[in-house]
C-alpha atoms as a PDB file:
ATOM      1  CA  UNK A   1       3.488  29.946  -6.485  1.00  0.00           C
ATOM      2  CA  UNK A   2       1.054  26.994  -8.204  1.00  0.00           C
ATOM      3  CA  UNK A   3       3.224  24.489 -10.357  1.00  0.00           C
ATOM      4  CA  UNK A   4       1.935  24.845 -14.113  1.00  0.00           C
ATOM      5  CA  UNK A   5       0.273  22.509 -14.858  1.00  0.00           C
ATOM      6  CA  UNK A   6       0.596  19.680 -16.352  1.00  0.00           C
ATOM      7  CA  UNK A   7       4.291  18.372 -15.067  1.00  0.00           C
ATOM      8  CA  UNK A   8       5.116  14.928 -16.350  1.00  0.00           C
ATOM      9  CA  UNK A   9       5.106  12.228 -13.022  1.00  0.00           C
ATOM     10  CA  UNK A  10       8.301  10.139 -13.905  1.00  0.00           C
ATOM     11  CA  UNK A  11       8.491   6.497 -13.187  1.00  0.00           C
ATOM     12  CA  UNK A  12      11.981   5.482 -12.659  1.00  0.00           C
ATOM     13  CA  UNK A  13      13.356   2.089 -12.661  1.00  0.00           C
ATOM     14  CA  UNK A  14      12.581   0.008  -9.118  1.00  0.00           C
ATOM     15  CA  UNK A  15       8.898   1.306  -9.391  1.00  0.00           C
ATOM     16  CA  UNK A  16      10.507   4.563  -7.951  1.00  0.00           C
ATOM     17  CA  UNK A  17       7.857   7.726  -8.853  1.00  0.00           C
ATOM     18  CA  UNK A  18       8.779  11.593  -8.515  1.00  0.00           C
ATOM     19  CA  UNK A  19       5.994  14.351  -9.027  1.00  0.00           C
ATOM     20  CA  UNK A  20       4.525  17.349  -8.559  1.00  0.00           C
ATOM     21  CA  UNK A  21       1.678  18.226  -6.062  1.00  0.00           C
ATOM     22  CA  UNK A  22       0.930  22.130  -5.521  1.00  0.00           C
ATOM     23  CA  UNK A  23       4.075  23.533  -3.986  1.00  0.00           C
ATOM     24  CA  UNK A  24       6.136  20.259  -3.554  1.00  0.00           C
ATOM     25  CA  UNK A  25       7.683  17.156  -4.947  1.00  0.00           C
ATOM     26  CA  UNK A  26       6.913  13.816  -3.871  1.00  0.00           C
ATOM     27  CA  UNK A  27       9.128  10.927  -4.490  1.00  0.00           C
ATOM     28  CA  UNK A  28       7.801   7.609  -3.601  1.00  0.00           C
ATOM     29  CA  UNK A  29      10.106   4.612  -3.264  1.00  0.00           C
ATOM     30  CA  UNK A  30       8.512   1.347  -2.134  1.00  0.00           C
ATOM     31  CA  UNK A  31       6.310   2.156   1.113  1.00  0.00           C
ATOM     32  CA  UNK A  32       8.543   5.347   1.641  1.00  0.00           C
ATOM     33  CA  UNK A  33       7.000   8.989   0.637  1.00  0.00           C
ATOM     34  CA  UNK A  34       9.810  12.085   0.680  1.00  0.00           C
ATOM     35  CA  UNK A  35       8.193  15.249   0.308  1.00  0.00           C
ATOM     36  CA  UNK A  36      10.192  18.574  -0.903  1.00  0.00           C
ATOM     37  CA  UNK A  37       8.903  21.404  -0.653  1.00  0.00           C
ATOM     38  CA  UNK A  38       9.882  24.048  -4.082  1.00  0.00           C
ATOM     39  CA  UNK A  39      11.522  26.471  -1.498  1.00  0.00           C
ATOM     40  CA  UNK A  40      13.967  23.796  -0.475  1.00  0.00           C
ATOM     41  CA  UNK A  41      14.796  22.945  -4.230  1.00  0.00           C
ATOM     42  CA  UNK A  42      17.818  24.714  -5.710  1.00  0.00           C
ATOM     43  CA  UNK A  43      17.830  23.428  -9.441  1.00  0.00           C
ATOM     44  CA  UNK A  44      16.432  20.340 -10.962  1.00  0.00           C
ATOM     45  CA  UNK A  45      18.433  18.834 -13.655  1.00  0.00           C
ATOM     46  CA  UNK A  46      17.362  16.341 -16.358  1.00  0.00           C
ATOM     47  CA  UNK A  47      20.806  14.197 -17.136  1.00  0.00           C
ATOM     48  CA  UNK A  48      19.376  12.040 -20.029  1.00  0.00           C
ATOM     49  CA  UNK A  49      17.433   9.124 -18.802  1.00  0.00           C
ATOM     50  CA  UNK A  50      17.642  10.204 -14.839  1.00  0.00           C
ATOM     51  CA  UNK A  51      16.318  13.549 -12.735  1.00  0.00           C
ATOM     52  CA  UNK A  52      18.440  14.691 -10.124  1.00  0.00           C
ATOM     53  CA  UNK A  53      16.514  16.997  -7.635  1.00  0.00           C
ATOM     54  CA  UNK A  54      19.544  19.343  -5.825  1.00  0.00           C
ATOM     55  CA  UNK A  55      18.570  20.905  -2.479  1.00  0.00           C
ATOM     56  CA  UNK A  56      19.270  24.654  -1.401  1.00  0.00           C
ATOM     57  CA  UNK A  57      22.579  24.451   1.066  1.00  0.00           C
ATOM     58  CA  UNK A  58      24.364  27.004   3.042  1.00  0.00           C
ATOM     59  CA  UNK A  59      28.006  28.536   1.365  1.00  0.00           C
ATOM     60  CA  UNK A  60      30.674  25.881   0.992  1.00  0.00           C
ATOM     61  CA  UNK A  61      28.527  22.569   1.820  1.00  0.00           C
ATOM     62  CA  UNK A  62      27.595  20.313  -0.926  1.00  0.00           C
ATOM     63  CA  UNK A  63      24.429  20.188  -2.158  1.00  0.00           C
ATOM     64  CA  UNK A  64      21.676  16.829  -1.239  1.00  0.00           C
ATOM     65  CA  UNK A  65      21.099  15.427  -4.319  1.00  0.00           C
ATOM     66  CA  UNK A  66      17.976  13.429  -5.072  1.00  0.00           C
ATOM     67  CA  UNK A  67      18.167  11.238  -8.389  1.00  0.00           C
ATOM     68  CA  UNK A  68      15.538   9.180  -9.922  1.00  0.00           C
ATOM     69  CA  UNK A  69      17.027   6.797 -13.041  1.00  0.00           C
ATOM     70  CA  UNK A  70      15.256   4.945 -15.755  1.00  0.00           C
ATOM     71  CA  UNK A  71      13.036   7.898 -16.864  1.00  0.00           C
ATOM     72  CA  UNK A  72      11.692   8.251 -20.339  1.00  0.00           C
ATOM     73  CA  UNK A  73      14.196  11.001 -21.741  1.00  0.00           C
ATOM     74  CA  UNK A  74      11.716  13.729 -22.973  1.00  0.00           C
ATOM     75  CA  UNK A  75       9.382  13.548 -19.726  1.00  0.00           C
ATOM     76  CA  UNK A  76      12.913  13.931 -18.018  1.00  0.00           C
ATOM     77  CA  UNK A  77      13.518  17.216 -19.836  1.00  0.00           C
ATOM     78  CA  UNK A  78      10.088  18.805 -19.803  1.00  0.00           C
ATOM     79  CA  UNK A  79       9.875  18.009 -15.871  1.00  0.00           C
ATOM     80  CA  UNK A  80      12.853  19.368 -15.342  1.00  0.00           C
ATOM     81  CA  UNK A  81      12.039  22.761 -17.608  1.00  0.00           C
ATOM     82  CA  UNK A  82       8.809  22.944 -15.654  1.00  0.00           C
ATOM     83  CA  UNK A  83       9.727  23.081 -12.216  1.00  0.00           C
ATOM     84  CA  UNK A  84      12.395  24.818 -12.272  1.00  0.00           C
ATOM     85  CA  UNK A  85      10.146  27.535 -13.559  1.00  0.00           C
ATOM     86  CA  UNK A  86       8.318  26.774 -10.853  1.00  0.00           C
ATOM     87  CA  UNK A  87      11.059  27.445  -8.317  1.00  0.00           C
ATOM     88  CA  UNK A  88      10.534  30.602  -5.946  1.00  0.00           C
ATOM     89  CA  UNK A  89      13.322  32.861  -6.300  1.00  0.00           C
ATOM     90  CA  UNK A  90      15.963  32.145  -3.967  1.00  0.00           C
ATOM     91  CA  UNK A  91      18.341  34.517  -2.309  1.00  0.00           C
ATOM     92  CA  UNK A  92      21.588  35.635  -3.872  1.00  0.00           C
ATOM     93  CA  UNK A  93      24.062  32.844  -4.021  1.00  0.00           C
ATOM     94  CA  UNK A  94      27.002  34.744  -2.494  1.00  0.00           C
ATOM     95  CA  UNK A  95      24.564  35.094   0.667  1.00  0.00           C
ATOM     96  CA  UNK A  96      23.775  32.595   3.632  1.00  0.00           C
ATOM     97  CA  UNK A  97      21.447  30.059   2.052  1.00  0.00           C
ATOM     98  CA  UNK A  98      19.065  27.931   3.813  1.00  0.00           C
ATOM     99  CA  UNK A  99      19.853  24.030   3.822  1.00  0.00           C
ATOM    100  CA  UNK A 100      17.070  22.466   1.957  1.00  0.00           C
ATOM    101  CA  UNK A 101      17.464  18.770   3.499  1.00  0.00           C
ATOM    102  CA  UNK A 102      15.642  20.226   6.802  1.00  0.00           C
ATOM    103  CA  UNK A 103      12.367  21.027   5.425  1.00  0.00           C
ATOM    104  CA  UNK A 104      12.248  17.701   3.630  1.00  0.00           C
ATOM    105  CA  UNK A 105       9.966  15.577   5.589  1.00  0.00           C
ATOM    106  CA  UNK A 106      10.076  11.235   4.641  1.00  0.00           C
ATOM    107  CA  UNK A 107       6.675   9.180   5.940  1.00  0.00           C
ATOM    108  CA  UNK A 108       5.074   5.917   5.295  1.00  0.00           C
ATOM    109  CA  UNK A 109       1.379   7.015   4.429  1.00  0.00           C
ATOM    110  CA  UNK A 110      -0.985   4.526   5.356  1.00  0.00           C
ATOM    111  CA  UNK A 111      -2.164   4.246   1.110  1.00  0.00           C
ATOM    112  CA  UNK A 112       1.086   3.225   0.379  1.00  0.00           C
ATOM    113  CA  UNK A 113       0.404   0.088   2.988  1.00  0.00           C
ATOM    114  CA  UNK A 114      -2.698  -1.059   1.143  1.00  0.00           C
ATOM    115  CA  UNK A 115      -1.195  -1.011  -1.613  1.00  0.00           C
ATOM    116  CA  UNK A 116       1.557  -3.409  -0.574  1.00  0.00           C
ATOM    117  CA  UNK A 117      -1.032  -5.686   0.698  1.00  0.00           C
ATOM    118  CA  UNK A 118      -2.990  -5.377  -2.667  1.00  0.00           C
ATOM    119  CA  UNK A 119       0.691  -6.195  -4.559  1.00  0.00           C
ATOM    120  CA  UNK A 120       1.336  -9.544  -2.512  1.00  0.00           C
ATOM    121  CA  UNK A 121      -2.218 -10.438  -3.150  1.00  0.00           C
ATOM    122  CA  UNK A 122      -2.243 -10.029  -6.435  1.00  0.00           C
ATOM    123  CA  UNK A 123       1.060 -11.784  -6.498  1.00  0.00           C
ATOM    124  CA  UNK A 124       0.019 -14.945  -4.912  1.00  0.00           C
ATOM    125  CA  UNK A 125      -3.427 -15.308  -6.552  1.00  0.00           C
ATOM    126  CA  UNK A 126      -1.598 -14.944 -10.167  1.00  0.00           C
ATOM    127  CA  UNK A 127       0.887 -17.762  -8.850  1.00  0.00           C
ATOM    128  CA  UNK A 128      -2.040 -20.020  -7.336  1.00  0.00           C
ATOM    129  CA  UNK A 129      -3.763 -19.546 -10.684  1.00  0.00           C
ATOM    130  CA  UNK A 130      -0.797 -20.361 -12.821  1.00  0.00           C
ATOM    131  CA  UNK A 131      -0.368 -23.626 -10.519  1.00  0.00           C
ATOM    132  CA  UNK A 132      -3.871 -24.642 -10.702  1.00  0.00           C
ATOM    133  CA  UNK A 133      -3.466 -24.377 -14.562  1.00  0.00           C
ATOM    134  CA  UNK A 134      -0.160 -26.465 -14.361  1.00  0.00           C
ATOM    135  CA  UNK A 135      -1.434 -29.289 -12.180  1.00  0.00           C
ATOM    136  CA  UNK A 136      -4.764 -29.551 -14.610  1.00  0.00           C
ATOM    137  CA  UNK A 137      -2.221 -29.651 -17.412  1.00  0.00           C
ATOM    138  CA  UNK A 138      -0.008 -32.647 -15.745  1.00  0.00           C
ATOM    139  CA  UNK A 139      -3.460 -34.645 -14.494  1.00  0.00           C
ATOM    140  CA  UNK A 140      -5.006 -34.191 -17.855  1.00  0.00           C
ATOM    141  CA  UNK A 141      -1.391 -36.053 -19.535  1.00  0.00           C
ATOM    142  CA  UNK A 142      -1.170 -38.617 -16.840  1.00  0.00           C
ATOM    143  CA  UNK A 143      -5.165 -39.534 -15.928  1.00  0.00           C
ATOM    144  CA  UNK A 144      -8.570 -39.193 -17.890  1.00  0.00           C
ATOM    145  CA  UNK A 145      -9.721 -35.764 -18.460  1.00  0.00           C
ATOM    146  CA  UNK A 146     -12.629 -36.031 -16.297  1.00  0.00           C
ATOM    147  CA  UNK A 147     -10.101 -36.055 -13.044  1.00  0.00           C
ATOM    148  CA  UNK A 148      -8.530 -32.965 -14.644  1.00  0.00           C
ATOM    149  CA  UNK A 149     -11.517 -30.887 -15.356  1.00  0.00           C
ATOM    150  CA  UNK A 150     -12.722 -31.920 -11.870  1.00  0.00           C
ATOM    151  CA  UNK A 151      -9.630 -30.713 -10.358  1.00  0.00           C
ATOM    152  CA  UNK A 152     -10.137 -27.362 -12.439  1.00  0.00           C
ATOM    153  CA  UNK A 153     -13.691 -26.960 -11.215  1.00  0.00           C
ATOM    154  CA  UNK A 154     -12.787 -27.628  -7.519  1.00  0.00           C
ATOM    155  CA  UNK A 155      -9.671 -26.351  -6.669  1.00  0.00           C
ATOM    156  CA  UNK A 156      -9.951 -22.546  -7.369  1.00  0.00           C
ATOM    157  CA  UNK A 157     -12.958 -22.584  -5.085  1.00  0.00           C
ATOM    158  CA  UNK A 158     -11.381 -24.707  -2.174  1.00  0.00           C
ATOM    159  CA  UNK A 159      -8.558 -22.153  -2.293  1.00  0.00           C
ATOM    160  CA  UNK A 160     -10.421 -19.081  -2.769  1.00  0.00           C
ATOM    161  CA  UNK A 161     -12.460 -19.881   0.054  1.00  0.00           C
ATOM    162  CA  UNK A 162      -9.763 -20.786   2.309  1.00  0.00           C
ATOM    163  CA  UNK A 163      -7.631 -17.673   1.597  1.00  0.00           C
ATOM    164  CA  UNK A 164     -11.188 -15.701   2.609  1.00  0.00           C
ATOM    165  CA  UNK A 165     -11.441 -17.796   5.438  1.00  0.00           C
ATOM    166  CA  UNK A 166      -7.435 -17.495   6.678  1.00  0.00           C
ATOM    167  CA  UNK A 167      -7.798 -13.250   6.195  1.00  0.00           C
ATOM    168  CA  UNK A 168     -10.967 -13.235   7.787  1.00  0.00           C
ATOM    169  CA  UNK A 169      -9.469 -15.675  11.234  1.00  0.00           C
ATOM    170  CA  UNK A 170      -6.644 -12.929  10.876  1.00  0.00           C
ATOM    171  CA  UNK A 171      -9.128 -10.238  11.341  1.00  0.00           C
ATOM    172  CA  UNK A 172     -10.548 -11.949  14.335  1.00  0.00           C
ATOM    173  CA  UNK A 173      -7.443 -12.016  15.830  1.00  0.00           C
ATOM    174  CA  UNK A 174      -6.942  -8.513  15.943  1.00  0.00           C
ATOM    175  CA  UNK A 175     -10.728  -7.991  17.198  1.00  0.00           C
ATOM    176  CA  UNK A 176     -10.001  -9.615  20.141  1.00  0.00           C
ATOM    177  CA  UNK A 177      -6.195  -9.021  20.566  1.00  0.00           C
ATOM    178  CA  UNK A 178      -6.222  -5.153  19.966  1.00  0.00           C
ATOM    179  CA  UNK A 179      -8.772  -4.241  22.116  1.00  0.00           C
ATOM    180  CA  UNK A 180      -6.972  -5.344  25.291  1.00  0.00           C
ATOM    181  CA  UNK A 181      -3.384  -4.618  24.300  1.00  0.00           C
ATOM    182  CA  UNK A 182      -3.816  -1.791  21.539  1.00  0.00           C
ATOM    183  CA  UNK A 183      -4.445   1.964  21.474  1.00  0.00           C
ATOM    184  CA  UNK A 184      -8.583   2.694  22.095  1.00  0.00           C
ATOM    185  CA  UNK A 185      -9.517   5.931  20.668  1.00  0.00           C
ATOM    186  CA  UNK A 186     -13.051   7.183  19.296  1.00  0.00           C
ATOM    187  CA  UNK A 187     -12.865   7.707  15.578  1.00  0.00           C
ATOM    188  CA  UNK A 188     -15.685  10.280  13.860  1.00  0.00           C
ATOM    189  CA  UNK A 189     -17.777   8.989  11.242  1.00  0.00           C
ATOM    190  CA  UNK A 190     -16.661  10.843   7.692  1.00  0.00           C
ATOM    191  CA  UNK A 191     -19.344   9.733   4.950  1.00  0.00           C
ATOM    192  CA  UNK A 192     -19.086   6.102   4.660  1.00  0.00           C
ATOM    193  CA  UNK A 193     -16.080   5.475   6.573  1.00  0.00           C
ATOM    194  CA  UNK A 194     -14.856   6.467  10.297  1.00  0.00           C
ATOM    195  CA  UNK A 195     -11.198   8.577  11.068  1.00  0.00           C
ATOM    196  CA  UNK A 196      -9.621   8.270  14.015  1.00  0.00           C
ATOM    197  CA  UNK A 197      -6.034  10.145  15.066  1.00  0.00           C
ATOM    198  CA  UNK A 198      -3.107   8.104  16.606  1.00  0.00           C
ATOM    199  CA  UNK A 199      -0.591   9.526  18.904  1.00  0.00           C
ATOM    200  CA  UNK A 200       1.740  11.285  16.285  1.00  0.00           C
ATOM    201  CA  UNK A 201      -1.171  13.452  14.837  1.00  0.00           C
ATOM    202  CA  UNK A 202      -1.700  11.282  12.003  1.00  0.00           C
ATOM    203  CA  UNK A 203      -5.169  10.494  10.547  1.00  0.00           C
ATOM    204  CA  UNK A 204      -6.406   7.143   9.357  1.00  0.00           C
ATOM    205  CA  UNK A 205      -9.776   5.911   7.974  1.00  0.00           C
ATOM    206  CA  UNK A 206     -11.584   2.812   8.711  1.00  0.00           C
ATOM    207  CA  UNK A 207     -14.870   1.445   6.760  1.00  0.00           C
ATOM    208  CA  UNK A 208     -16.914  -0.755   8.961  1.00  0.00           C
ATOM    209  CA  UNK A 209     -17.770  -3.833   6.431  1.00  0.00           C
ATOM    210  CA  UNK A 210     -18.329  -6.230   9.685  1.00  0.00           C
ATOM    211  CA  UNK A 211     -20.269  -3.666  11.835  1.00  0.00           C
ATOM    212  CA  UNK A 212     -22.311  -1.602   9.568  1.00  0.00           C
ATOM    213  CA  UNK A 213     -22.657   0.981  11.991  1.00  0.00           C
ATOM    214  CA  UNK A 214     -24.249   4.281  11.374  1.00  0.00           C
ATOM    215  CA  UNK A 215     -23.239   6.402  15.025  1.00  0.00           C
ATOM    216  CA  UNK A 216     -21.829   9.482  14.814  1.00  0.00           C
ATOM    217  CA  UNK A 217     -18.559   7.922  16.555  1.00  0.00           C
ATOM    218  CA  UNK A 218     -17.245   4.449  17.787  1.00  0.00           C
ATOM    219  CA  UNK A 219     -13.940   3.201  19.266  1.00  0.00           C
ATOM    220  CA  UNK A 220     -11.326   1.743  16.999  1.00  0.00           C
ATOM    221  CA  UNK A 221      -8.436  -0.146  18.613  1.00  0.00           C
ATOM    222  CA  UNK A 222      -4.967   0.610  16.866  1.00  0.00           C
ATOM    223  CA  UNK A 223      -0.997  -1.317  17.007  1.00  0.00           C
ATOM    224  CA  UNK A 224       0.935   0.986  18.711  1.00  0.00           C
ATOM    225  CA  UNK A 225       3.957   0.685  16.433  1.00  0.00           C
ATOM    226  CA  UNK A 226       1.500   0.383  13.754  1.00  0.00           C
ATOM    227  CA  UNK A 227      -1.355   2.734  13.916  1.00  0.00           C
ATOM    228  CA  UNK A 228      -2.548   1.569  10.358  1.00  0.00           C
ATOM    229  CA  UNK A 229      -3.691  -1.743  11.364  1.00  0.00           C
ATOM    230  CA  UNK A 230      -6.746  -1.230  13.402  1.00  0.00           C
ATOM    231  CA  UNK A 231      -9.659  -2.889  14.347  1.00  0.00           C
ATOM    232  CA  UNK A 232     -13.212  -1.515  15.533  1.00  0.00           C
ATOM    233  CA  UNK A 233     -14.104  -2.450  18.998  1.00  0.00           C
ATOM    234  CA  UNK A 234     -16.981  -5.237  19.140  1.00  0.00           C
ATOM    235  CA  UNK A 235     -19.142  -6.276  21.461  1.00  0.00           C
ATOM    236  CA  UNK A 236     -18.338  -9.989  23.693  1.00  0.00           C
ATOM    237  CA  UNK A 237     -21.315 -11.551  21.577  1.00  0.00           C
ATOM    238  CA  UNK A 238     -20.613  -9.905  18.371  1.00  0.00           C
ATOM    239  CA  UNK A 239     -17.116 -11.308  18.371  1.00  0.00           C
ATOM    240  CA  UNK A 240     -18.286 -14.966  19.189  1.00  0.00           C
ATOM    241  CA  UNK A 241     -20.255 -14.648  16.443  1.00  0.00           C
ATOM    242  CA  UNK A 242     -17.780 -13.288  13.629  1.00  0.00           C
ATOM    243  CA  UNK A 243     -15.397 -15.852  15.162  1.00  0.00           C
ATOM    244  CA  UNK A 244     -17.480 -18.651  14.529  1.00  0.00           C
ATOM    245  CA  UNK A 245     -18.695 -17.160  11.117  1.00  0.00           C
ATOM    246  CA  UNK A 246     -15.073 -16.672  10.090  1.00  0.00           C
ATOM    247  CA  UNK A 247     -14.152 -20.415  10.882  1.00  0.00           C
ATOM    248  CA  UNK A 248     -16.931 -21.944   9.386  1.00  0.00           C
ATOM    249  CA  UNK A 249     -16.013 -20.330   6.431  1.00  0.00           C
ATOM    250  CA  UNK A 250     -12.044 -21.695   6.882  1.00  0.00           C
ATOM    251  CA  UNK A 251     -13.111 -25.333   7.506  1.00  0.00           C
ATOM    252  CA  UNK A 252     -15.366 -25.086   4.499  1.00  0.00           C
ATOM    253  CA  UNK A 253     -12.014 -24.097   2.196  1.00  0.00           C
ATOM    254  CA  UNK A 254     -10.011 -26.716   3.777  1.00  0.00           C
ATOM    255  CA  UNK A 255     -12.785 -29.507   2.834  1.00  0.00           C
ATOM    256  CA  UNK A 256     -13.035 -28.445  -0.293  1.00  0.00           C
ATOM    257  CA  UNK A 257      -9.609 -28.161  -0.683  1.00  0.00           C
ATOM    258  CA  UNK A 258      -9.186 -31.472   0.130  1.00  0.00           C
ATOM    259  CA  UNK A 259     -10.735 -32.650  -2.642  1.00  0.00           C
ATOM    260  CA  UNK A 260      -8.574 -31.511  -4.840  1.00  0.00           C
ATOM    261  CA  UNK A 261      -5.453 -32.978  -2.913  1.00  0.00           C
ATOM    262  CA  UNK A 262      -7.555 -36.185  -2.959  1.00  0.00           C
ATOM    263  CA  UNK A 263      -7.623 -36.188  -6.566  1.00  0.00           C
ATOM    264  CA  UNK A 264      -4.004 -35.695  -7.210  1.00  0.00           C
ATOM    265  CA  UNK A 265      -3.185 -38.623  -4.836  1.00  0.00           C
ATOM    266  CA  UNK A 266      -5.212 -41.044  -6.148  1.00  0.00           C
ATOM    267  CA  UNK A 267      -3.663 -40.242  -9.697  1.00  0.00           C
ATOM    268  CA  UNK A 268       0.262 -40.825  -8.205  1.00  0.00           C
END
């Protein structure tokens, strides 16, 4: 049966997020997905500001509960009123039910990853920016304003370009580090991006920004223990040459960088 549509998605406190998606739930916490599937829900229950999600379970064994708190009230209410009139019909109580915890399956999906990495880096560019801002502040009280505006001009470039230049040396790490001591597999080109399939059955997609390839398939080298973090497999000469690229670009930064750090001496 299709969940009517539309079902409030409820943001809890913590960032914590339960919805519906065709015949399950999903609650996300963090990095971790748990999916339910409707035939393993019993009853859903709004209890003012918090959802609690109670699993099917055999005669005489309490019930798995799963609660999300910090939920607008209403949205609490109408998602609860919608699924449960979602719910397949179960069988009668007094009978052998089927525990709903089994069919509940928990994952890390590889989204969930990028967004982390999208979180910190948002995170540390609003702190660099609000430090820039600061130090201009404090070098425009204690020194001419000249210094200060030069120290706003320079510095967001020196440390934009050495973050770019620090991610990309990552990156070349793991082009020449995976390769020998990662998982090679071919990956199929899918539009403008190539999927490849690790060891557990799980898909992942790749777009080739360095390589710009166009074949049908290539070889992507994956972390074992993280089959997320992969890296396509270069040529000897093409990874000389992204290597040097990539430092260029770091030494660059860390001149222009130090710039700025001269400038805030020479004013103490």
């Amino acid at each position: 049966m299709l969940i009517p549509s539309p079902i409030p998605v409820l943001r809890g406190s913590g960032g914590v997020i339960l919805q519906a998606e065709d015949h399950d739930l999903v609650l996300t916490r963090g990095r971790e997905e748990t999916r339910i599937p409707l035939q393993a829900v019993r009853t859903v229950r709004a209890e003012g500001r918090a959802v609690a999600v109670e699993l099917t379970v055999p005669a005489g064994s309490t019930p798995a509960l799963h609660r999300v708190g910090g939920v607008s009230k209403a949205a609490a209410t109408m998602f609860a009123d919608a699924v449960n009139a979602s719910l397949p019909e179960h069988a009668d109580e007094s009978a052998e039910a089927a525990d709903g915890s089994v069919l509940v399956t928990v994952s890390t999906p590889t989204g969930s990853d990028e967004d982390a990495r999208f979180r910190r880096l948002a995170f540390w560019a609003w702190t660099a920016g609000l430090l820039i801002v600061a130090m201009t502040v404090v070098i425009g009280i204690l020194g001419p304003m000249v210094r200060a505006v030069a120290f706003l001009v320079v510095t967001p470039f020196g440390v934009g370009i050495t973050a770019f230049g620090a991610v990309s040396m990552k990156g070349m790490y793991d082009i020449w580090y995976l390769p020998r001591h990662g998982v090679t597999v071919e990956a199929k080109r899918n539009g403008v991006s190539y999927e490849y399939t690790d060891m557990q059955g799980a898909t992942h997609s790749r777009i080739d920004l360095l390589g710009k390839s166009t074949a049908p398939t290539v070889q992507v080298a994956y972390r074992p223990g993280r089959p997320d973090m992969s890296t396509f497999v270069y040529s000897w000469l093409r990874k000389v040459w992204l290597t040097s690229f990539s430092l260029v670009i770091l030494l660059v930064g860390l001149a222009i960088t130090a710039v700025s750090v001269v400038i805030v001496v020479e004013l103490f």
